[in-house]
Protein backbone atom coordinates (compact mmCIF):
# COMPACT_ATOMS: atom_id res chain seq x y z
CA UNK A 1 -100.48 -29.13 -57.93
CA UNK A 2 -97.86 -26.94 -56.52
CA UNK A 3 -95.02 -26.88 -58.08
CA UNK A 4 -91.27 -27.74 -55.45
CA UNK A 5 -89.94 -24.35 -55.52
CA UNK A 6 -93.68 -22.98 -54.22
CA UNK A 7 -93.77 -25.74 -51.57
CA UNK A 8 -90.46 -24.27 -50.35
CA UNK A 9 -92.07 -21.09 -50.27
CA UNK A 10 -94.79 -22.43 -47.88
CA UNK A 11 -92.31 -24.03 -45.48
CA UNK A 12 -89.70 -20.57 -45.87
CA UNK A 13 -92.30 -17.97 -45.48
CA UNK A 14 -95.18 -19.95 -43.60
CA UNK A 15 -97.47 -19.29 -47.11
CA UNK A 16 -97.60 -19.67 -50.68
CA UNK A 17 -99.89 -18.22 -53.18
CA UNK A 18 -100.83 -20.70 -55.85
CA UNK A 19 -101.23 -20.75 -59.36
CA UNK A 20 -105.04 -22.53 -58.94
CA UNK A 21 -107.62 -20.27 -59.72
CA UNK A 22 -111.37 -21.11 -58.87
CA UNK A 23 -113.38 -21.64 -62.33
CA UNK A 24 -115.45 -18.79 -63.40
CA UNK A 25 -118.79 -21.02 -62.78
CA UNK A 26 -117.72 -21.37 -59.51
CA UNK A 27 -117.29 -18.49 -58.65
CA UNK A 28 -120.51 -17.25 -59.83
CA UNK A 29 -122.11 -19.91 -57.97
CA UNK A 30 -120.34 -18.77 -54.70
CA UNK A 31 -121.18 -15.40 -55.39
CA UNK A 32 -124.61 -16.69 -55.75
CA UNK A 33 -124.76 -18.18 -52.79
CA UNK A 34 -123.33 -15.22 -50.98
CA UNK A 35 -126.39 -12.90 -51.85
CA UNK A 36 -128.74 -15.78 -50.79
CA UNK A 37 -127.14 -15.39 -47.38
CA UNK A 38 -127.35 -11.92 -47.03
CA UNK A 39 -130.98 -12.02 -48.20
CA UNK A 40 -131.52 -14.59 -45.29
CA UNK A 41 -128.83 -13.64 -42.77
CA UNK A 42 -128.15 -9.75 -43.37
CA UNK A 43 -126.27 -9.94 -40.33
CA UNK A 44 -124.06 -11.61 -41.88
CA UNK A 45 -122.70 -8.58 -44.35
CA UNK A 46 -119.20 -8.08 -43.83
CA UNK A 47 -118.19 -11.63 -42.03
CA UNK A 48 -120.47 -14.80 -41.49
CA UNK A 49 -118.62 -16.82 -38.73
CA UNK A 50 -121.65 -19.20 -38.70
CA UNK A 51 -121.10 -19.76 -42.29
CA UNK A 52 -121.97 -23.98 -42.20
CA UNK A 53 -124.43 -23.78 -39.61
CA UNK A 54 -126.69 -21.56 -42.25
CA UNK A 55 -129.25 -23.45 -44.19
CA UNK A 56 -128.35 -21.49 -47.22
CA UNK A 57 -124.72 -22.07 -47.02
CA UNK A 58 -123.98 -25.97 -45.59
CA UNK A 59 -124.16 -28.03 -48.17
CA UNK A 60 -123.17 -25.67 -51.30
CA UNK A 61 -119.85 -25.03 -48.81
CA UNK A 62 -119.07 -28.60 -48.13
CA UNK A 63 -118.91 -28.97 -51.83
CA UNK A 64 -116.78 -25.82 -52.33
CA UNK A 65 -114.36 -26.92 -49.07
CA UNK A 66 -113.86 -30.77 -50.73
CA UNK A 67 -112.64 -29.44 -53.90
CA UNK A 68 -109.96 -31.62 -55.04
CA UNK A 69 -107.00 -29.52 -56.27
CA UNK A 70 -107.42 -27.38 -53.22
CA UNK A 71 -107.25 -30.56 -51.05
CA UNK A 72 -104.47 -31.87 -53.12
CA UNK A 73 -102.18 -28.70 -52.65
CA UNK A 74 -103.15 -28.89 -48.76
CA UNK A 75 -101.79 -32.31 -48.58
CA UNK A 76 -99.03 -31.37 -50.27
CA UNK A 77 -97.71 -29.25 -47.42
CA UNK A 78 -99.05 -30.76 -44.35
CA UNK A 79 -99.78 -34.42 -45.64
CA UNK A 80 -102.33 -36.23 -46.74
CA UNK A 81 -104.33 -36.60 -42.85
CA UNK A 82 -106.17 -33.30 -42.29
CA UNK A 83 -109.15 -32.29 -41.12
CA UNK A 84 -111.66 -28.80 -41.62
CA UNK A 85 -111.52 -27.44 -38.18
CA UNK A 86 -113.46 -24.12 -38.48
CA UNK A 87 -115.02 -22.18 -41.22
CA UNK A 88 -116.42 -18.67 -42.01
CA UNK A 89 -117.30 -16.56 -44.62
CA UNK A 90 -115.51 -13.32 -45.00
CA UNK A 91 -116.79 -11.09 -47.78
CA UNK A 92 -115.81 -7.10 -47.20
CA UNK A 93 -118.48 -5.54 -49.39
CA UNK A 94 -116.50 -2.92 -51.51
CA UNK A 95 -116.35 0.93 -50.40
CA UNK A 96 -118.93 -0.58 -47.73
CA UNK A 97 -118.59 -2.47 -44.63
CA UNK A 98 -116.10 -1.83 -41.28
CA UNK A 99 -112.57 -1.97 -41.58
CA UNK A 100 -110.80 -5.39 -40.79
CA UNK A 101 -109.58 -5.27 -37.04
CA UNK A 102 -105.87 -6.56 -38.26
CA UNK A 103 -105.99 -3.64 -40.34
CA UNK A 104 -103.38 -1.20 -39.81
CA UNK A 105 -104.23 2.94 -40.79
């Protein structure tokens, strides 16, 4: 849960960076399911917009998307009636991969 003074960051700044941290199984599963969608989608390398609509990906992302904590902080700062509007995957290999258009030189 975030804590008051990081909820005022949110509504001061527009964002807050939380003290949650993804469980080191899960993220090994994610990263798991990452290189099964390259192996099936290698399109997909540096940014998967199509994330849910891939076999490998919809259901093991549904899971990681409903994850209670995350939805807990969520409703925290916008309330408790929200909805997933759009997903994608974004995974910049390291030292690999094309820059990031927002990305300033």
């Amino acid at each position: 849960m975030l804590t008051n003074a990081q909820i005022d960051e949110y509504h001061t700044n527009g964002f807050v960076i939380p003290d949650f941290r993804m469980p080191g199984p899960v993220l090994e599963a994610i990263k798991a399911r990452h290189q099964k969608l390259l192996a099936d989608h290698p399109e997909h390398r540096s940014f998967a917009t199509t994330a849910r609509r891939c076999s490998t990906m919809t259901s093991d992302f549904w899971s990681s998307a409903r994850n209670d904590e995350i939805l807990d902080m969520v409703g925290q700062l916008i309330g408790p009636d929200f909805a997933l509007w759009n997903s994608s995957f974004f995974a910049k290999p390291a030292l690999d991969g094309k820059a990031h258009p927002l990305t300033r030189t």
